[in-house]
C-alpha atoms as a PDB file:
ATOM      1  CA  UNK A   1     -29.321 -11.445  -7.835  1.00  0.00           C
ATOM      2  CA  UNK A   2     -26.451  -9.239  -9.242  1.00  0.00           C
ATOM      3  CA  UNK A   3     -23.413 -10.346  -8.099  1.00  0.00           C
ATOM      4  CA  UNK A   4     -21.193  -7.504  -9.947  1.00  0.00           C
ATOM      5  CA  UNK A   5     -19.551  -6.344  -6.353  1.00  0.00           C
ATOM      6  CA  UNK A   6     -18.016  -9.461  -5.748  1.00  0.00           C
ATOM      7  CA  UNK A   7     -15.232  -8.331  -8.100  1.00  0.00           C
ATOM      8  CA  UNK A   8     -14.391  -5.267  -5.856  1.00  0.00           C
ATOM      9  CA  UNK A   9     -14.496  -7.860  -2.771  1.00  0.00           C
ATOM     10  CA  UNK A  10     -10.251  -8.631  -2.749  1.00  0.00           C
ATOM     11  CA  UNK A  11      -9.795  -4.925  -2.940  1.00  0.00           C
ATOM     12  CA  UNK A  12     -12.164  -3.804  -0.383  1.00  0.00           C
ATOM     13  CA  UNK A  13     -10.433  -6.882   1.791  1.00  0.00           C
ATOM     14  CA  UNK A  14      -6.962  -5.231   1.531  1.00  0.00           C
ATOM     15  CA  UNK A  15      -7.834  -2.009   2.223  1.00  0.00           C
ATOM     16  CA  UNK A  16      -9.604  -2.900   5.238  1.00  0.00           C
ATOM     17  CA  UNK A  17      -6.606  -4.694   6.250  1.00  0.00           C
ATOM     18  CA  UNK A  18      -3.785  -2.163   5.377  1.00  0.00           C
ATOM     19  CA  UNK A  19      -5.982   0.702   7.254  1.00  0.00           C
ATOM     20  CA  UNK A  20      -4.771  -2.005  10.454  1.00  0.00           C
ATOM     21  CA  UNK A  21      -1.109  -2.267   9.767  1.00  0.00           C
ATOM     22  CA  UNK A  22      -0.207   1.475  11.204  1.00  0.00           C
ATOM     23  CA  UNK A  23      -1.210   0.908  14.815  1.00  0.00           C
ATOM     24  CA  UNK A  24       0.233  -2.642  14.484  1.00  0.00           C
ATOM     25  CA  UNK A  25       3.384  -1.047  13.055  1.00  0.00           C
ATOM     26  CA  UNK A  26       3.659   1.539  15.481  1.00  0.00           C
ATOM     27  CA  UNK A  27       3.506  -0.916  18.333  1.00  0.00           C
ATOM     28  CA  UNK A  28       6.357  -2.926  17.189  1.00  0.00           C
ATOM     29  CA  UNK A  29       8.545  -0.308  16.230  1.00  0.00           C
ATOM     30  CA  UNK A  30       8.504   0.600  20.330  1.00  0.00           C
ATOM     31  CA  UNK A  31      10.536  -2.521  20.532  1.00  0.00           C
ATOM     32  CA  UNK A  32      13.219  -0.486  19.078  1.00  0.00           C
ATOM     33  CA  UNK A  33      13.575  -2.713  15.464  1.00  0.00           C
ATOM     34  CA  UNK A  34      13.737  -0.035  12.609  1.00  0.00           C
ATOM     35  CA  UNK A  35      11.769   0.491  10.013  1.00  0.00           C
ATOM     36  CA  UNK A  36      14.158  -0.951   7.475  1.00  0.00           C
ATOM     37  CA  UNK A  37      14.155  -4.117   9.508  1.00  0.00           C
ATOM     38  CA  UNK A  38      10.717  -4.202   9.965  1.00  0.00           C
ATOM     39  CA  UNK A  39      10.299  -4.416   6.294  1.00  0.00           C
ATOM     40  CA  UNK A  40      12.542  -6.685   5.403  1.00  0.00           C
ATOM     41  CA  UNK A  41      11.232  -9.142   8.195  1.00  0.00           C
ATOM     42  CA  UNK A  42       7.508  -8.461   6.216  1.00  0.00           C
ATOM     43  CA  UNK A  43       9.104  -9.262   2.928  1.00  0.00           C
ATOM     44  CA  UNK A  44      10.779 -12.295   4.155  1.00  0.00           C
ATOM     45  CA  UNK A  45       7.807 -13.623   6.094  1.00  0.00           C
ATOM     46  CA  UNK A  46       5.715 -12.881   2.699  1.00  0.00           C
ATOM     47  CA  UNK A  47       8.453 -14.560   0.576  1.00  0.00           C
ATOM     48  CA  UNK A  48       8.047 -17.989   2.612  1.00  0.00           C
ATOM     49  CA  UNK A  49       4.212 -18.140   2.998  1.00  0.00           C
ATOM     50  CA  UNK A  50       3.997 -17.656  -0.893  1.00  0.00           C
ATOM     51  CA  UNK A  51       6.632 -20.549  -1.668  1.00  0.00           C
ATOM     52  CA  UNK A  52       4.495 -22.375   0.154  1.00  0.00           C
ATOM     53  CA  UNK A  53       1.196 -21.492  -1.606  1.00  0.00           C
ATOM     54  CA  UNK A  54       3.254 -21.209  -4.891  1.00  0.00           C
ATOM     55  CA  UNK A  55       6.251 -23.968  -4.982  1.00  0.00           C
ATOM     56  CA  UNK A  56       6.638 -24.277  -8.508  1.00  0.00           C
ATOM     57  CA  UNK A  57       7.425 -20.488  -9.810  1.00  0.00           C
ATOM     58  CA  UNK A  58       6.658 -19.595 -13.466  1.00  0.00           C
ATOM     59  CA  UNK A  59      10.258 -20.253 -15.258  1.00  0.00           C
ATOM     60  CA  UNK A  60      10.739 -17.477 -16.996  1.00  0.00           C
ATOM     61  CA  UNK A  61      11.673 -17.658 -20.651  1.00  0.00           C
ATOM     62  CA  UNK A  62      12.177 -13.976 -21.713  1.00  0.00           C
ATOM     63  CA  UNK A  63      14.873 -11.669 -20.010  1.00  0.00           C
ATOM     64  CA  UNK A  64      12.379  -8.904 -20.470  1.00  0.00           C
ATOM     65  CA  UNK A  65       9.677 -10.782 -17.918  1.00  0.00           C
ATOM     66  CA  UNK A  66      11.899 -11.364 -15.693  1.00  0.00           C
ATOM     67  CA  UNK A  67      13.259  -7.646 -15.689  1.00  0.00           C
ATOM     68  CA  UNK A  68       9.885  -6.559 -15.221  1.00  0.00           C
ATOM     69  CA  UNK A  69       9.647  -8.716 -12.457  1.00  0.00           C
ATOM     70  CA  UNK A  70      12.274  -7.025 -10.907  1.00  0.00           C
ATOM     71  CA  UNK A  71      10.886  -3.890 -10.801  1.00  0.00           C
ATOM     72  CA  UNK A  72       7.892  -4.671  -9.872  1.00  0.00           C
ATOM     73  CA  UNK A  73       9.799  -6.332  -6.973  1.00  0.00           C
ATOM     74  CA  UNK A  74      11.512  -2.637  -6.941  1.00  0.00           C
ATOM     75  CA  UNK A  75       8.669   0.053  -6.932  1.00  0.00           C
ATOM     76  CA  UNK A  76       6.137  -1.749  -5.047  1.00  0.00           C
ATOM     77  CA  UNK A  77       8.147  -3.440  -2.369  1.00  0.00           C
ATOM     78  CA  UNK A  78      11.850  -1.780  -1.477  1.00  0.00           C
ATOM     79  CA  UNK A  79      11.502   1.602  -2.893  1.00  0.00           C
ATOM     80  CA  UNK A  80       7.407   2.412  -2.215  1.00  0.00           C
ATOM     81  CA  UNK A  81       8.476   1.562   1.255  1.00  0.00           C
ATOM     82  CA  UNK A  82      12.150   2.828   1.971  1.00  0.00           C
ATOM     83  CA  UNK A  83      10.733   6.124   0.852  1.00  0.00           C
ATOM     84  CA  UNK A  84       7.511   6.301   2.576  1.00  0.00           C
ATOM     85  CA  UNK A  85       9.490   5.409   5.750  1.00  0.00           C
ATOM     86  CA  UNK A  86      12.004   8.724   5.160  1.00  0.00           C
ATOM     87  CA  UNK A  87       9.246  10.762   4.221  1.00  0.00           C
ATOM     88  CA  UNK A  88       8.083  10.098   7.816  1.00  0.00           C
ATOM     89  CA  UNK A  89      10.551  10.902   9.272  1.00  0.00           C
ATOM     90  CA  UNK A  90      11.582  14.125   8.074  1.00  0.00           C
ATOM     91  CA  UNK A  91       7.702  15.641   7.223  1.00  0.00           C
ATOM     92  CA  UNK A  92       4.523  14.927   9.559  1.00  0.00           C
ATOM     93  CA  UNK A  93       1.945  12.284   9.448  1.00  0.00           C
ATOM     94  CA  UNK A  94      -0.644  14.132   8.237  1.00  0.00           C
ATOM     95  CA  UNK A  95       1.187  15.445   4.872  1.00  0.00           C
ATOM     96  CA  UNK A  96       2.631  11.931   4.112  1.00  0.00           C
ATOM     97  CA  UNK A  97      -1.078  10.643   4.723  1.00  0.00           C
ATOM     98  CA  UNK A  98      -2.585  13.411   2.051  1.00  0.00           C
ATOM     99  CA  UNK A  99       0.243  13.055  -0.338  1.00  0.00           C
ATOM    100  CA  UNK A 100      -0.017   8.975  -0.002  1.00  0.00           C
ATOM    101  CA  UNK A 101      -3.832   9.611  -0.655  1.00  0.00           C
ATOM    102  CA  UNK A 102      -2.929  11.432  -4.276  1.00  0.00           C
ATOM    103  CA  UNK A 103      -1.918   7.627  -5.394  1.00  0.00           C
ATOM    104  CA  UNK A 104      -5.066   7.024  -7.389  1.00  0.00           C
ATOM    105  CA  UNK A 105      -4.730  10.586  -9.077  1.00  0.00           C
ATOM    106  CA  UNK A 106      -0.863   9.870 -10.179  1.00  0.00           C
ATOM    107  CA  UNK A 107      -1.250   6.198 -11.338  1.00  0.00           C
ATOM    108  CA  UNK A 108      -4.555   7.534 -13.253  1.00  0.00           C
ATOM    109  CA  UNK A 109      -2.443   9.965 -14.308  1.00  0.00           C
ATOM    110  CA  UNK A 110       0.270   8.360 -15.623  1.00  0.00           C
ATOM    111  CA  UNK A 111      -2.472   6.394 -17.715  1.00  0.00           C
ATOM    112  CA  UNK A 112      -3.629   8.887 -19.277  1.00  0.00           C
ATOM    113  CA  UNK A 113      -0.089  10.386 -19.957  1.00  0.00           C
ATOM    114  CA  UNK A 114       0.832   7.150 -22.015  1.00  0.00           C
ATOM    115  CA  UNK A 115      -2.600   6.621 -23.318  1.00  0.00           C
ATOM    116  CA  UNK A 116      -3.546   3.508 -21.508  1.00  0.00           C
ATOM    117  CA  UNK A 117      -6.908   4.879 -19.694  1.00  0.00           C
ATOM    118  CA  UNK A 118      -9.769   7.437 -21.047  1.00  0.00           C
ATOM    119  CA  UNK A 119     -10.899   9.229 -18.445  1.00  0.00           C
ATOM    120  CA  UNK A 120     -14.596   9.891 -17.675  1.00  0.00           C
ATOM    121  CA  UNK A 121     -16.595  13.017 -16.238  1.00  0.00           C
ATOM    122  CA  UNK A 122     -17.780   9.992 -13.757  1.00  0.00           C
ATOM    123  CA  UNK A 123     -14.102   8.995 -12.642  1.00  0.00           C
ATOM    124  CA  UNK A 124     -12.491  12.053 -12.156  1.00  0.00           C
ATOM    125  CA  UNK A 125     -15.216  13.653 -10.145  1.00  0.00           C
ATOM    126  CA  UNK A 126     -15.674  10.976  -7.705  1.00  0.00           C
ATOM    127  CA  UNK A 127     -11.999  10.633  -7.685  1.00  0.00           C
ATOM    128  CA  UNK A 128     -11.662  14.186  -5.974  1.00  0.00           C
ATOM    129  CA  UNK A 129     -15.031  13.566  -3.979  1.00  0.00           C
ATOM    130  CA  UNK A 130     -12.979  11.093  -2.322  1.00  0.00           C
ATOM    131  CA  UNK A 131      -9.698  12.943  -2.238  1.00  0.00           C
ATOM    132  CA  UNK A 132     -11.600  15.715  -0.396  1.00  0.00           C
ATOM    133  CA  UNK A 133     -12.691  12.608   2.136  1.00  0.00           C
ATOM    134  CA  UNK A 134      -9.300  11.633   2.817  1.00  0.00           C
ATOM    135  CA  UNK A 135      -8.514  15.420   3.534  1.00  0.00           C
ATOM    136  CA  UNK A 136     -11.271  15.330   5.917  1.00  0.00           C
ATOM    137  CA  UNK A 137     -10.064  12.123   7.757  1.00  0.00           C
ATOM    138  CA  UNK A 138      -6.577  13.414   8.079  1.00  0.00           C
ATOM    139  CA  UNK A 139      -6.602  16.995   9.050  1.00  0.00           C
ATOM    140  CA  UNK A 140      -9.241  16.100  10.951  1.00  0.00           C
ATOM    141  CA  UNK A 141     -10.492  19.781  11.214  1.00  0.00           C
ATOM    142  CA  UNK A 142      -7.206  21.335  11.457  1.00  0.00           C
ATOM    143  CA  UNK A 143      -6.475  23.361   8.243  1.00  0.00           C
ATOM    144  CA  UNK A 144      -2.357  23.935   8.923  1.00  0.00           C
ATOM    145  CA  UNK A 145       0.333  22.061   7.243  1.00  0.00           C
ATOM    146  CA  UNK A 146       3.690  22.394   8.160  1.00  0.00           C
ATOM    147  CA  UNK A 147       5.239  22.203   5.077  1.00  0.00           C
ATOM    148  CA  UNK A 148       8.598  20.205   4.910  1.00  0.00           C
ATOM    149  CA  UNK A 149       9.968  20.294   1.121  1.00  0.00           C
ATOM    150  CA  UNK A 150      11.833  17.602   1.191  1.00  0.00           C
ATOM    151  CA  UNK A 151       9.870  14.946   2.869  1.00  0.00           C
ATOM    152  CA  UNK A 152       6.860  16.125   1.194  1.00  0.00           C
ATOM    153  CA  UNK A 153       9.327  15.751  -2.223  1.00  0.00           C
ATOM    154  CA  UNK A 154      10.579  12.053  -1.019  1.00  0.00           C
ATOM    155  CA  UNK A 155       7.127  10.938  -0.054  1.00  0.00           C
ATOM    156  CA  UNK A 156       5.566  12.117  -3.479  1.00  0.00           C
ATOM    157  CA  UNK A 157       8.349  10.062  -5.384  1.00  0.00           C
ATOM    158  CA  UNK A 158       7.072   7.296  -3.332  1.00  0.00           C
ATOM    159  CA  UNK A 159       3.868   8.213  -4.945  1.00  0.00           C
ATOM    160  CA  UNK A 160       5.062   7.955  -8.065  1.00  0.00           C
ATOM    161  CA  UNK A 161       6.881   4.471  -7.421  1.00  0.00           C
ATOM    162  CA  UNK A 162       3.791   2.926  -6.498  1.00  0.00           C
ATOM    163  CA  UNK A 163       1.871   4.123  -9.809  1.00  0.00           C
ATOM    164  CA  UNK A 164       4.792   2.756 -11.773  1.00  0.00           C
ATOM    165  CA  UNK A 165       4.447  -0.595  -9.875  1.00  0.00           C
ATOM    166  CA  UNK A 166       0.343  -0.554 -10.891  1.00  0.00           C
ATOM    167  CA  UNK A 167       1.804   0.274 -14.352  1.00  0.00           C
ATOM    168  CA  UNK A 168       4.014  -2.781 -14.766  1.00  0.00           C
ATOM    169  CA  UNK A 169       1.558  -4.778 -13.126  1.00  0.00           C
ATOM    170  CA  UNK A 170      -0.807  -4.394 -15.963  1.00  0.00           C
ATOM    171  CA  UNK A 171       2.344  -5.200 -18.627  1.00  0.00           C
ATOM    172  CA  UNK A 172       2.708  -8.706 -16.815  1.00  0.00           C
ATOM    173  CA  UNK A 173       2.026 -11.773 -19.294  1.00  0.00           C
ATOM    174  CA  UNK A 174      -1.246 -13.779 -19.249  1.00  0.00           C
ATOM    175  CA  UNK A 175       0.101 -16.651 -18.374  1.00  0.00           C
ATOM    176  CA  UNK A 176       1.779 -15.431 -15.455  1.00  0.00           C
ATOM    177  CA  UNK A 177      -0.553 -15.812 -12.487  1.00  0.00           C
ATOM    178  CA  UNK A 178      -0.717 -13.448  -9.895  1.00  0.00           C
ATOM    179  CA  UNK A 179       0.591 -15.888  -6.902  1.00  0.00           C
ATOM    180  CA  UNK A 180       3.909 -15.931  -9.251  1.00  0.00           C
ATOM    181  CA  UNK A 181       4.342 -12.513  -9.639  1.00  0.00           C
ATOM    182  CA  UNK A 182       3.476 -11.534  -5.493  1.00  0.00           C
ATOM    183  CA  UNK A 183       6.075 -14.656  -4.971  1.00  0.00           C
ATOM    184  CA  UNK A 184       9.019 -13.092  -7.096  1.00  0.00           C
ATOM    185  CA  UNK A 185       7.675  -9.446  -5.802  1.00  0.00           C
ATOM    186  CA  UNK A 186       8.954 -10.371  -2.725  1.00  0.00           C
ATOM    187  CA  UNK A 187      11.841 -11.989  -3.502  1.00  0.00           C
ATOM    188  CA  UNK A 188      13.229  -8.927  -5.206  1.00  0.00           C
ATOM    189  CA  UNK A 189      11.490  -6.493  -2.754  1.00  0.00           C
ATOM    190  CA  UNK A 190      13.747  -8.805   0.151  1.00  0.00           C
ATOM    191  CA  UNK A 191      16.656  -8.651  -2.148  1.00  0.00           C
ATOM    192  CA  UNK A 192      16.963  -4.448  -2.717  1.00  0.00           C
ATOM    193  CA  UNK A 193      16.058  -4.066   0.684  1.00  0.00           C
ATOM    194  CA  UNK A 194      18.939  -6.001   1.881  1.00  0.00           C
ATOM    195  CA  UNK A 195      21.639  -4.102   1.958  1.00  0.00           C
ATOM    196  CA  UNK A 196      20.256  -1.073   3.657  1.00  0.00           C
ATOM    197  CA  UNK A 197      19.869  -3.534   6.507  1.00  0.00           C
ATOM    198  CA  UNK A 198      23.399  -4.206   6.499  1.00  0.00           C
ATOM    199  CA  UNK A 199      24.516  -1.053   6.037  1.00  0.00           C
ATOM    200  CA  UNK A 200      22.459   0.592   9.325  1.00  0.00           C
ATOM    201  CA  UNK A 201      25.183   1.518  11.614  1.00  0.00           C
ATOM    202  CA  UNK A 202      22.553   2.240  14.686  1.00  0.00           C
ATOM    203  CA  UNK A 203      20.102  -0.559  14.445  1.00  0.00           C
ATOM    204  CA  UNK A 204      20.162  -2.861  16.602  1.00  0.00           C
ATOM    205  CA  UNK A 205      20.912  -6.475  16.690  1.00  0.00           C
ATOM    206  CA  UNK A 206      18.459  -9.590  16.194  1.00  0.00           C
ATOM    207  CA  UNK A 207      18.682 -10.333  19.459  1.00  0.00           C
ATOM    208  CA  UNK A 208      18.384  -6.945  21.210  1.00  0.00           C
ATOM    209  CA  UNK A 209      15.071  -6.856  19.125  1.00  0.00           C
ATOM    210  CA  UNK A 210      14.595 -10.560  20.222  1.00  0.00           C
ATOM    211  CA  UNK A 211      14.683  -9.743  24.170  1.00  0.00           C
ATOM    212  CA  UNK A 212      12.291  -6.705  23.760  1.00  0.00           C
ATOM    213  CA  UNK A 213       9.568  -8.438  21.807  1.00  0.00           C
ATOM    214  CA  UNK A 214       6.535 -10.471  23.590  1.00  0.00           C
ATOM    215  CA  UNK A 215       3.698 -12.461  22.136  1.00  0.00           C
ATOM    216  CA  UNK A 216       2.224  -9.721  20.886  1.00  0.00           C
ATOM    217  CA  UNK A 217       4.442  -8.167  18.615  1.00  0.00           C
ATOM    218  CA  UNK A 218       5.389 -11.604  17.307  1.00  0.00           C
ATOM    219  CA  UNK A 219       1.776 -12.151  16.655  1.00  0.00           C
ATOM    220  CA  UNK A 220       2.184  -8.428  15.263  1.00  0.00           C
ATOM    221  CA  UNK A 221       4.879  -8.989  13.099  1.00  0.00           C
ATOM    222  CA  UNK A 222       3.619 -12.448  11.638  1.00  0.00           C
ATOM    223  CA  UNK A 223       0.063 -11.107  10.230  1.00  0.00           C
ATOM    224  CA  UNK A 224       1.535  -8.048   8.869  1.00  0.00           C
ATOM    225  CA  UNK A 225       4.174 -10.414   6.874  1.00  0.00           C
ATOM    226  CA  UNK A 226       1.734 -12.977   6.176  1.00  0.00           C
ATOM    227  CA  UNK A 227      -1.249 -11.362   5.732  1.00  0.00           C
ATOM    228  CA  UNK A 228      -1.010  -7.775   5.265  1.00  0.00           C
ATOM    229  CA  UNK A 229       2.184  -8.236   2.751  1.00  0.00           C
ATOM    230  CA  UNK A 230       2.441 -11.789   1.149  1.00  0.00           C
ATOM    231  CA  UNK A 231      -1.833 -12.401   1.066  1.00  0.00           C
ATOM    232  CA  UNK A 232      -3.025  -9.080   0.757  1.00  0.00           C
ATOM    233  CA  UNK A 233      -0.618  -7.861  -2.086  1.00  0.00           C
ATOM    234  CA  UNK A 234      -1.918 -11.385  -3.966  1.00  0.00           C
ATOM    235  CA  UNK A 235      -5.546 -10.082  -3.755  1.00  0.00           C
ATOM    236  CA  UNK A 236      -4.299  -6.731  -4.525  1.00  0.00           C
ATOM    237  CA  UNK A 237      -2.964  -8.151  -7.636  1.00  0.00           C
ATOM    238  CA  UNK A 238      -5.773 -10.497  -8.660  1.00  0.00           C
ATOM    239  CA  UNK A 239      -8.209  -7.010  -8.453  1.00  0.00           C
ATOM    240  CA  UNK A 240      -5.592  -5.490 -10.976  1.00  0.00           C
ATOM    241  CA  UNK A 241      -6.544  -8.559 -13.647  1.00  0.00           C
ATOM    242  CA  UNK A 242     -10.418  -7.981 -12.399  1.00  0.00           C
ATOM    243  CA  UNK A 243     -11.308  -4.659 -12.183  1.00  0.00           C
ATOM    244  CA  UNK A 244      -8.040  -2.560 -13.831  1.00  0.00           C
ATOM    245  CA  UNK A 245      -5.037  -0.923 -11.934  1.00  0.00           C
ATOM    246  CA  UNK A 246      -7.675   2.730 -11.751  1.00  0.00           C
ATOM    247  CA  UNK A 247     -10.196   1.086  -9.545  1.00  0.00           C
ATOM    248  CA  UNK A 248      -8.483  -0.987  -7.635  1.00  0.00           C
ATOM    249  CA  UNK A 249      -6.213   1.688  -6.653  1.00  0.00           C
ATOM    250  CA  UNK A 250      -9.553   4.007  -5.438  1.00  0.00           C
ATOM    251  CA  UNK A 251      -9.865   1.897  -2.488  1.00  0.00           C
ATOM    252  CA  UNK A 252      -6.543   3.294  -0.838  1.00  0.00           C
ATOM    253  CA  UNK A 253      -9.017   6.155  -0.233  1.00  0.00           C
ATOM    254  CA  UNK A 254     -10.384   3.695   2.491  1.00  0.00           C
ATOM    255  CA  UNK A 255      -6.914   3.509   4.325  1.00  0.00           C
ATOM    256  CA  UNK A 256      -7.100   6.576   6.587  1.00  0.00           C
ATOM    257  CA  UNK A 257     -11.176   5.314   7.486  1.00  0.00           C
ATOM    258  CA  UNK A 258      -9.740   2.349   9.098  1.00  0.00           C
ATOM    259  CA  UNK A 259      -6.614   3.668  10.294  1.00  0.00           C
ATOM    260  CA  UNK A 260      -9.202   6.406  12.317  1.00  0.00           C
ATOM    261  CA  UNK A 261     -11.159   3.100  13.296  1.00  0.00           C
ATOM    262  CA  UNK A 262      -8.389   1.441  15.017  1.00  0.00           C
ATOM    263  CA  UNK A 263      -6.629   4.362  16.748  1.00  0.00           C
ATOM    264  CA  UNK A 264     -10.366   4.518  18.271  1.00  0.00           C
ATOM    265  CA  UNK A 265     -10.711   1.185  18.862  1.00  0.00           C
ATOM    266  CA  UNK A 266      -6.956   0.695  20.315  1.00  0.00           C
ATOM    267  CA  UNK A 267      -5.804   3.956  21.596  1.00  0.00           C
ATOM    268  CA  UNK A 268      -9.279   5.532  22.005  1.00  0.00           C
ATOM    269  CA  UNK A 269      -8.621   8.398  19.967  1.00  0.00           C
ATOM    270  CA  UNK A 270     -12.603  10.151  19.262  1.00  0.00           C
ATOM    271  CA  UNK A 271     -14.039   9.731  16.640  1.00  0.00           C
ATOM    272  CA  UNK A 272     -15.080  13.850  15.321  1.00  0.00           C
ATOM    273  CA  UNK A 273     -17.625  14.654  13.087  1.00  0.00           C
ATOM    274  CA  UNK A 274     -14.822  15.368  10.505  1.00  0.00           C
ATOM    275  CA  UNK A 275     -14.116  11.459  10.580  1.00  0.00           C
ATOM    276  CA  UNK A 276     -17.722  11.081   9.700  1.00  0.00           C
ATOM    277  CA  UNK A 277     -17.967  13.362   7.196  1.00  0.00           C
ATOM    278  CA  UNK A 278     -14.910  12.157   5.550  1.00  0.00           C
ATOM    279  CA  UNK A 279     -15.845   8.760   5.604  1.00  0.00           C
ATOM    280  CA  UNK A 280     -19.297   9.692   3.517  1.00  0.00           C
ATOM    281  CA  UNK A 281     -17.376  11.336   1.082  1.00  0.00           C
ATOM    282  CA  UNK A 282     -14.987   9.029   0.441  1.00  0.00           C
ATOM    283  CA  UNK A 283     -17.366   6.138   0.267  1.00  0.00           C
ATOM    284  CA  UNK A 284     -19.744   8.399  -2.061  1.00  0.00           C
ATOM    285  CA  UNK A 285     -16.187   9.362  -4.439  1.00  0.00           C
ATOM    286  CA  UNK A 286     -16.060   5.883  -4.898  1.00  0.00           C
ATOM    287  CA  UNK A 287     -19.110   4.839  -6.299  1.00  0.00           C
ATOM    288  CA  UNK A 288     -18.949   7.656  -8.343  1.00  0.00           C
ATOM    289  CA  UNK A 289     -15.759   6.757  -9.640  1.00  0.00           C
ATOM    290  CA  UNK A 290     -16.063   3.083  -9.816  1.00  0.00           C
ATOM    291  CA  UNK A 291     -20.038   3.310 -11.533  1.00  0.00           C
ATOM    292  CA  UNK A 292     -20.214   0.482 -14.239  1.00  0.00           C
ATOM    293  CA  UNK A 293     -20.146   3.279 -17.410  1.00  0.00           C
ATOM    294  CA  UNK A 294     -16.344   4.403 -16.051  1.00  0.00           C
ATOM    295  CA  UNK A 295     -13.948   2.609 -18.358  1.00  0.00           C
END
């Protein structure tokens, strides 16, 4: 028996999981908590699971490491986020979902650009198979954007944070293990995030947030700062090692399947024939672009 798609099993995992996290997220933020706060109580959440799977962190001996560590901390925690959240709020859903869905293309990209990654015929056609998938999912049959330059500009730049994350990631020593690096990701993603708590003049206090909240957001809140942050960036990071920062980055294509699947499922939004078709060609993009001859 060939047992060759086990590797792709942690990334297939996290995708199905962060496709969940935006109807979870969009329930709690009703209670009023912003997004800011939201994040830093995912980061923090993360932080103390993985001291608990990790209690001894790797002691760094180089300042370099540890300044690496830092940013990784930087692009894919505080920043990625903080700048997904404002490109939300000033440009729509749908053209911060297609411009999130160029993440594969940019971090390939940028691979290319510095010479870590030959493309193939093989990649890049399956890569735009499923781009054209994810357009599919999203517009969901409606070909307008409404164009908004500068959240479109801020959400790209979050684009380009997370392919400079996946770039690092791949720079991180072998002896470094990947529950030490999601531990100190956190850390530093908690850390830079920080302040732009403190310095929200409108949000509202702990316990305003505390009195609105009932089992279910709590519940809520927990998995996406256990699982969906502090487990499912580990596995995200353990298919970097396995499979290379390209292919595990493909499977983001799969976020806007689920994220159709659960607005069905919780807020019985229909499923269209667009959703279907989308879903075939994302899922037929990525065993193009993932076939065993793609290096």
């Amino acid at each position: 028996m060939n047992y060759e798609f086990i590797k792709y099993a942690p990334a297939l995992i996290v995708a199905l999981i962060w496709g969940s996290t935006f109807v979870i997220s969009k329930s709690i933020l009703e209670t009023g908590i912003t997004p800011v706060q939201l994040i830093f109580c995912r980061f923090v959440l993360a932080y103390i699971a993985l001291c608990v799977m990790c209690p001894k962190p790797y002691k760094m001996e180089k300042t370099l490491t540890e300044l690496k560590m830092f940013l990784i901390g930087l692009t894919g925690g505080s920043l990625y986020f903080f700048l997904e959240y404002n490109g939300l709020k000033m440009s729509s859903a749908t053209n911060v979902g297609l411009i999130c869905a160029t993440v594969p293309i940019a971090t390939a990209l940028l691979f290319i650009i510095l010479r870590l990654m030959k493309p193939t015929r093989g990649f890049i056609i399956g890569s735009m198979v499923a781009l054209a998938g994810v357009a599919c999912v999203v517009l969901n049959g409606m070909l307008v954007l409404n164009l908004s330059p500068l959240g479109d500009f801020i959400t790209f730049l979050a684009v380009f944070s997370w392919a400079v994350y996946s770039l690092l990631l791949t720079k991180m020593p072998k002896e470094v293990t990947e529950l030490q690096t999601t531990r100190r990701l956190f850390f530093y993603g908690a850390l830079t995030i920080l302040p732009v708590v403190l310095l929200e003049s409108d949000a509202p206090s702990p316990a305003e947030i505390w009195g609105k909240m009932n089992w279910t957001h709590i519940l809520g809140t927990a998995y996406l700062g256990l699982v969906a942050s502090g487990a499912s960036l580990w596995l995200w990071n353990v298919s970097f090692r396995t499979i290379g920062a390209a292919k595990t980055n493909n499977f983001l294509y799969l976020l806007p399947i689920v994220s159709a699947a659960s607005a069905a499922i919780f807020f019985s939004k229909e499923i269209t024939i667009w959703v279907v078709a989308g879903t075939l060609l994302i899922f037929i993009g990525l065993i193009i672009a993932n076939n065993k001859q793609n290096k």
